[in-house]
C-alpha atoms as a PDB file:
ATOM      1  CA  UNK A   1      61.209  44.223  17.544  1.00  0.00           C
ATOM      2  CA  UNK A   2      57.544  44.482  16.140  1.00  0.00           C
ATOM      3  CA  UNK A   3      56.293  42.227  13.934  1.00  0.00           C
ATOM      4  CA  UNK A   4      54.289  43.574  11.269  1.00  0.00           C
ATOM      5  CA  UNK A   5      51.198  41.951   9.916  1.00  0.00           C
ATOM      6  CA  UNK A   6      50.764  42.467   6.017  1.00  0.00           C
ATOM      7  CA  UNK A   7      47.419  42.688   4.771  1.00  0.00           C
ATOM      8  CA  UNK A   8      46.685  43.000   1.346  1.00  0.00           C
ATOM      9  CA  UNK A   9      43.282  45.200   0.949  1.00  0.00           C
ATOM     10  CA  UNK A  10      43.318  43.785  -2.990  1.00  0.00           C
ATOM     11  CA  UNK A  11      40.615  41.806  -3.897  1.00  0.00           C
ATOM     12  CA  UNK A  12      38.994  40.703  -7.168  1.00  0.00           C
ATOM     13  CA  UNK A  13      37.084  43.510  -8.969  1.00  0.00           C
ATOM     14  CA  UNK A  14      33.312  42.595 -10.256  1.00  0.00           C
ATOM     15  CA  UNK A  15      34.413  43.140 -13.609  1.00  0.00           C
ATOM     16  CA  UNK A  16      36.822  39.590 -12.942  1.00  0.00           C
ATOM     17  CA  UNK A  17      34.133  37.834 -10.706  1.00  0.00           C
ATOM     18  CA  UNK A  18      31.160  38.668 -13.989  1.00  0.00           C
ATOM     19  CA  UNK A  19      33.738  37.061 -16.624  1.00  0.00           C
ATOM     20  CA  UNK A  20      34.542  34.050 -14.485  1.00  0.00           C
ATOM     21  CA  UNK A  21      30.889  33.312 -13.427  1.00  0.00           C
ATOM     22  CA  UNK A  22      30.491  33.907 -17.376  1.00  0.00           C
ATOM     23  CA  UNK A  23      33.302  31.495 -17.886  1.00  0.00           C
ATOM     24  CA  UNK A  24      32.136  28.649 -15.404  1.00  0.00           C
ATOM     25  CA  UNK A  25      28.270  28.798 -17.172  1.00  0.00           C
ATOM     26  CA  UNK A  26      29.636  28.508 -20.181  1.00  0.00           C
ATOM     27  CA  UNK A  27      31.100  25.133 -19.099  1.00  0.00           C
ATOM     28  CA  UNK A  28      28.959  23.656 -17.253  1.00  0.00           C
ATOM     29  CA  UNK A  29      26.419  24.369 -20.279  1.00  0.00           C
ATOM     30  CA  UNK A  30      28.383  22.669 -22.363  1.00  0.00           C
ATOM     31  CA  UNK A  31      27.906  19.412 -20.119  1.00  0.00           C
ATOM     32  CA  UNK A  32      24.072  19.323 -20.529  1.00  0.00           C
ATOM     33  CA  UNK A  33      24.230  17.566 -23.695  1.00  0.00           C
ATOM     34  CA  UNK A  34      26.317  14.898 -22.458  1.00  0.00           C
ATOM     35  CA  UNK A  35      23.154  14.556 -19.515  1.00  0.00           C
ATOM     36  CA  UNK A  36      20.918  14.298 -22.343  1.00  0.00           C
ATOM     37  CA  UNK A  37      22.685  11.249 -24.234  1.00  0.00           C
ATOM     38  CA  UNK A  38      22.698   9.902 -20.650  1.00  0.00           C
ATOM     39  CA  UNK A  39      19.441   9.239 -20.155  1.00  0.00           C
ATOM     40  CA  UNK A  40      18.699   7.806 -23.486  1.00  0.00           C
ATOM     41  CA  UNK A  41      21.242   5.771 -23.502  1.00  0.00           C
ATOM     42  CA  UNK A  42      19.913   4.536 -19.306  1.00  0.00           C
ATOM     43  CA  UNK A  43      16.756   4.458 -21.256  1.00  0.00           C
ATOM     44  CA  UNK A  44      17.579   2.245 -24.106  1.00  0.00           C
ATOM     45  CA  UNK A  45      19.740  -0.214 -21.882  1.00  0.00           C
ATOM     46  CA  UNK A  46      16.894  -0.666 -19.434  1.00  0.00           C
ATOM     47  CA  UNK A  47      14.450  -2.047 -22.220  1.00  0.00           C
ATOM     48  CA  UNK A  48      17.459  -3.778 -23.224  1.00  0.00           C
ATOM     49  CA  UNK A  49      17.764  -5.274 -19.972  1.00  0.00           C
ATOM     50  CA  UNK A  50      14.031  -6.387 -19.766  1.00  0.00           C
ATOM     51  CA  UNK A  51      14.113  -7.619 -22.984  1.00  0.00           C
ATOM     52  CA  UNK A  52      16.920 -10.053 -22.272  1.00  0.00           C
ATOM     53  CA  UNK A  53      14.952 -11.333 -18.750  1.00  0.00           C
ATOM     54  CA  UNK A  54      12.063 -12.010 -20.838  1.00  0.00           C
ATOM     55  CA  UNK A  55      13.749 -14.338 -23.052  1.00  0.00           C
ATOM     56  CA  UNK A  56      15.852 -15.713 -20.596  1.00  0.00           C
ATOM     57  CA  UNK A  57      12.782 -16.411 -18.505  1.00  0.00           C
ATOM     58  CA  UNK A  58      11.027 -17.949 -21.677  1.00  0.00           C
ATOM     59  CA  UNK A  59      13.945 -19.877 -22.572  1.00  0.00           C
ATOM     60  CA  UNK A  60      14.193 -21.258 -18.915  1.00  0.00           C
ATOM     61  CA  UNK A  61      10.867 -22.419 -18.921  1.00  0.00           C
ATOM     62  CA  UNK A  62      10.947 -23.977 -22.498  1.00  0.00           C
ATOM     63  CA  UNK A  63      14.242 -26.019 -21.485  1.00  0.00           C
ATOM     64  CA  UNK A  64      12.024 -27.506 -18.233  1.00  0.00           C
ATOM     65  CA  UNK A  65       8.974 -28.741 -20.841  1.00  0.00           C
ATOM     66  CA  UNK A  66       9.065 -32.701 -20.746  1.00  0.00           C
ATOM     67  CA  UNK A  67       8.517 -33.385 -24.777  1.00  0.00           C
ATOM     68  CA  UNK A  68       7.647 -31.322 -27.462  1.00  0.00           C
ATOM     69  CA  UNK A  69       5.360 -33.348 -31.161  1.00  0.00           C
ATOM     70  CA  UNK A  70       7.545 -34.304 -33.027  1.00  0.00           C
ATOM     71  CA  UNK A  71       7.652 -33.188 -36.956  1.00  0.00           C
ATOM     72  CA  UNK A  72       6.095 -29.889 -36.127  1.00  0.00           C
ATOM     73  CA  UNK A  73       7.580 -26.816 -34.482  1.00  0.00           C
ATOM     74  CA  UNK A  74       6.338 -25.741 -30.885  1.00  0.00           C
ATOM     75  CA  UNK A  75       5.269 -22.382 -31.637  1.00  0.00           C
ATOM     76  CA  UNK A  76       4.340 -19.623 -28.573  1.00  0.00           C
ATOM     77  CA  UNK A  77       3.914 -15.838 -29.046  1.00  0.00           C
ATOM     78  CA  UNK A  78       2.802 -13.633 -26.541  1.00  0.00           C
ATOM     79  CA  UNK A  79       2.791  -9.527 -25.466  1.00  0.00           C
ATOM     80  CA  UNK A  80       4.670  -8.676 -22.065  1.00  0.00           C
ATOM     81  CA  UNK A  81       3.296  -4.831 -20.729  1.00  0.00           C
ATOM     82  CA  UNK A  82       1.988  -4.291 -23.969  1.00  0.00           C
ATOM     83  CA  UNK A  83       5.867  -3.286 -24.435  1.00  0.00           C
ATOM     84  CA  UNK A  84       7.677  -6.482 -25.707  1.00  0.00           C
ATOM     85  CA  UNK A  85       6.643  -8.920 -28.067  1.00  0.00           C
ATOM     86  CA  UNK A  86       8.278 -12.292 -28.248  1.00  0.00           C
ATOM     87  CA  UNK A  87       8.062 -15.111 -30.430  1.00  0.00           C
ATOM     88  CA  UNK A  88       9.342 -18.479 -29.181  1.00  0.00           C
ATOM     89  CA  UNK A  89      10.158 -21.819 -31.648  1.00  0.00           C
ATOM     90  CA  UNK A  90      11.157 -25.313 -30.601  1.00  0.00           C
ATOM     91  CA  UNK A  91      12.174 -27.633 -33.695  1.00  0.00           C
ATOM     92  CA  UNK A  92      13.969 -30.596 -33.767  1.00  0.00           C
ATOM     93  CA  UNK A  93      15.662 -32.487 -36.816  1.00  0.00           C
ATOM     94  CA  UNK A  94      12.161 -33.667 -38.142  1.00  0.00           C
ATOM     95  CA  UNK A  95      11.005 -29.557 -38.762  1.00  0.00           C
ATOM     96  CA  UNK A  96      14.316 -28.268 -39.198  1.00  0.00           C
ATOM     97  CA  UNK A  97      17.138 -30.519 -40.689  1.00  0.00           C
ATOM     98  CA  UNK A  98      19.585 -28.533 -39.453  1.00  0.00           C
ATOM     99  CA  UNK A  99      19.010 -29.013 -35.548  1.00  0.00           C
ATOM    100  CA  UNK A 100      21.426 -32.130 -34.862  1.00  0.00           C
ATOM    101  CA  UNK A 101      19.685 -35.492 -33.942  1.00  0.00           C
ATOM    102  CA  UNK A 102      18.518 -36.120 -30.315  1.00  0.00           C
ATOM    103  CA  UNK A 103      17.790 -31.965 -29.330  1.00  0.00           C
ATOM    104  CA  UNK A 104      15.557 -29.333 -29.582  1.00  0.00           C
ATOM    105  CA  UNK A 105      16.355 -25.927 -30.922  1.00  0.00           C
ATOM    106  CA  UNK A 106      14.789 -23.311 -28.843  1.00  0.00           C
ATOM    107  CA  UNK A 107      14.810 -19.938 -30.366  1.00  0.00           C
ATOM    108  CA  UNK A 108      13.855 -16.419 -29.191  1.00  0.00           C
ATOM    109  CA  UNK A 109      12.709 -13.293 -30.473  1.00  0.00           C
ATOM    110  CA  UNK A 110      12.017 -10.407 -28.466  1.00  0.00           C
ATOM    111  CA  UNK A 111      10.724  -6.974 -30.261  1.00  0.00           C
ATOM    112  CA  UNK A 112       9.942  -3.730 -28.745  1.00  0.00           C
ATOM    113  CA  UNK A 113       9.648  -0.146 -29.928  1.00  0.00           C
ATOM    114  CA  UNK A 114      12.010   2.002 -27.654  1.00  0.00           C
ATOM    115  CA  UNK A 115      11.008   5.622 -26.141  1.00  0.00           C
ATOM    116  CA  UNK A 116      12.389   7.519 -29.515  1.00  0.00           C
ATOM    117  CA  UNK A 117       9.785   5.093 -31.271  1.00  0.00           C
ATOM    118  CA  UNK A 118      12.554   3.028 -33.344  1.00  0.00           C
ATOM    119  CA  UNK A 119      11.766  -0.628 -33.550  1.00  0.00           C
ATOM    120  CA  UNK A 120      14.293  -2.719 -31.600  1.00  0.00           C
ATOM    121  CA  UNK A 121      14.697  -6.780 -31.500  1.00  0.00           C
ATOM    122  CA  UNK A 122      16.459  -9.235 -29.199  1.00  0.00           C
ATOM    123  CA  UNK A 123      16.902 -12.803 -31.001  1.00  0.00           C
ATOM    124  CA  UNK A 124      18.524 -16.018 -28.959  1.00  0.00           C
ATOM    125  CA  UNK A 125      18.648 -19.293 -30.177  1.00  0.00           C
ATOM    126  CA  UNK A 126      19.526 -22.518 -27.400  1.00  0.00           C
ATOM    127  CA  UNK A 127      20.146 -26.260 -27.519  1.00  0.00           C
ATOM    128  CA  UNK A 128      18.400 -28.983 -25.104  1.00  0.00           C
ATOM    129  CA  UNK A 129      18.783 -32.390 -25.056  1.00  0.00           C
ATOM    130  CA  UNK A 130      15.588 -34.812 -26.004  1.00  0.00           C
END
């Protein structure tokens, strides 16, 4: 008995391979948006990111500072990468009545213009012990 071997000599015509290459590009264009909102958004949560080390860093060292005058706040402003701007306060219940008795208040603010040039701020606000 002989086997016999089918083989199919049909294949896919250009006309089919054009629309489904047409098809596919048509798709994957329609993810290149989606890249785009991406990278701002990477872009946005990266300054974000720095933002938050630089008060965290600020507020670190402010929490390590022995004693601050009394009656008057500690004031500190500085530029980081000519980026970020932050603005650092330490009261206690002699400049600010509402900081409890025996701490400081140590607040934050960290401001920045992102890439699309819209102003953004941080703002983080702390108790230490006198």
């Amino acid at each position: 008995m002989k086997l016999r071997i089918l083989k199919s000599k049909d294949g896919f015509t250009l006309i089919e391979v054009m629309v489904s290459v047409i098809i596919l590009s048509i798709g994957v264009l329609g993810l290149a948006p989606l890249m785009a909102i991406s990278i701002t958004g990477n872009a946005f949560s990266n300054e974000a990111t720095r933002a938050n080390v630089i008060a965290q860093d600020k507020i670190e060292e402010l929490k390590n500072v022995g004693t601050f005058a009394g009656g008057m706040p500690f004031v500190d402003t500085a530029g980081v990468n000519n980026q970020f701007f932050y603005m650092a306060r330490v009261d206690d219940q002699a400049s600010d009545g509402t900081v409890p008795a025996g701490v400081y208040k140590i607040f934050i603010r960290v401001n920045w213009t992102d890439q699309a040039g819209v102003a953004r701020r941080l703002e983080f606000s702390t108790y230490r012990t006198k």
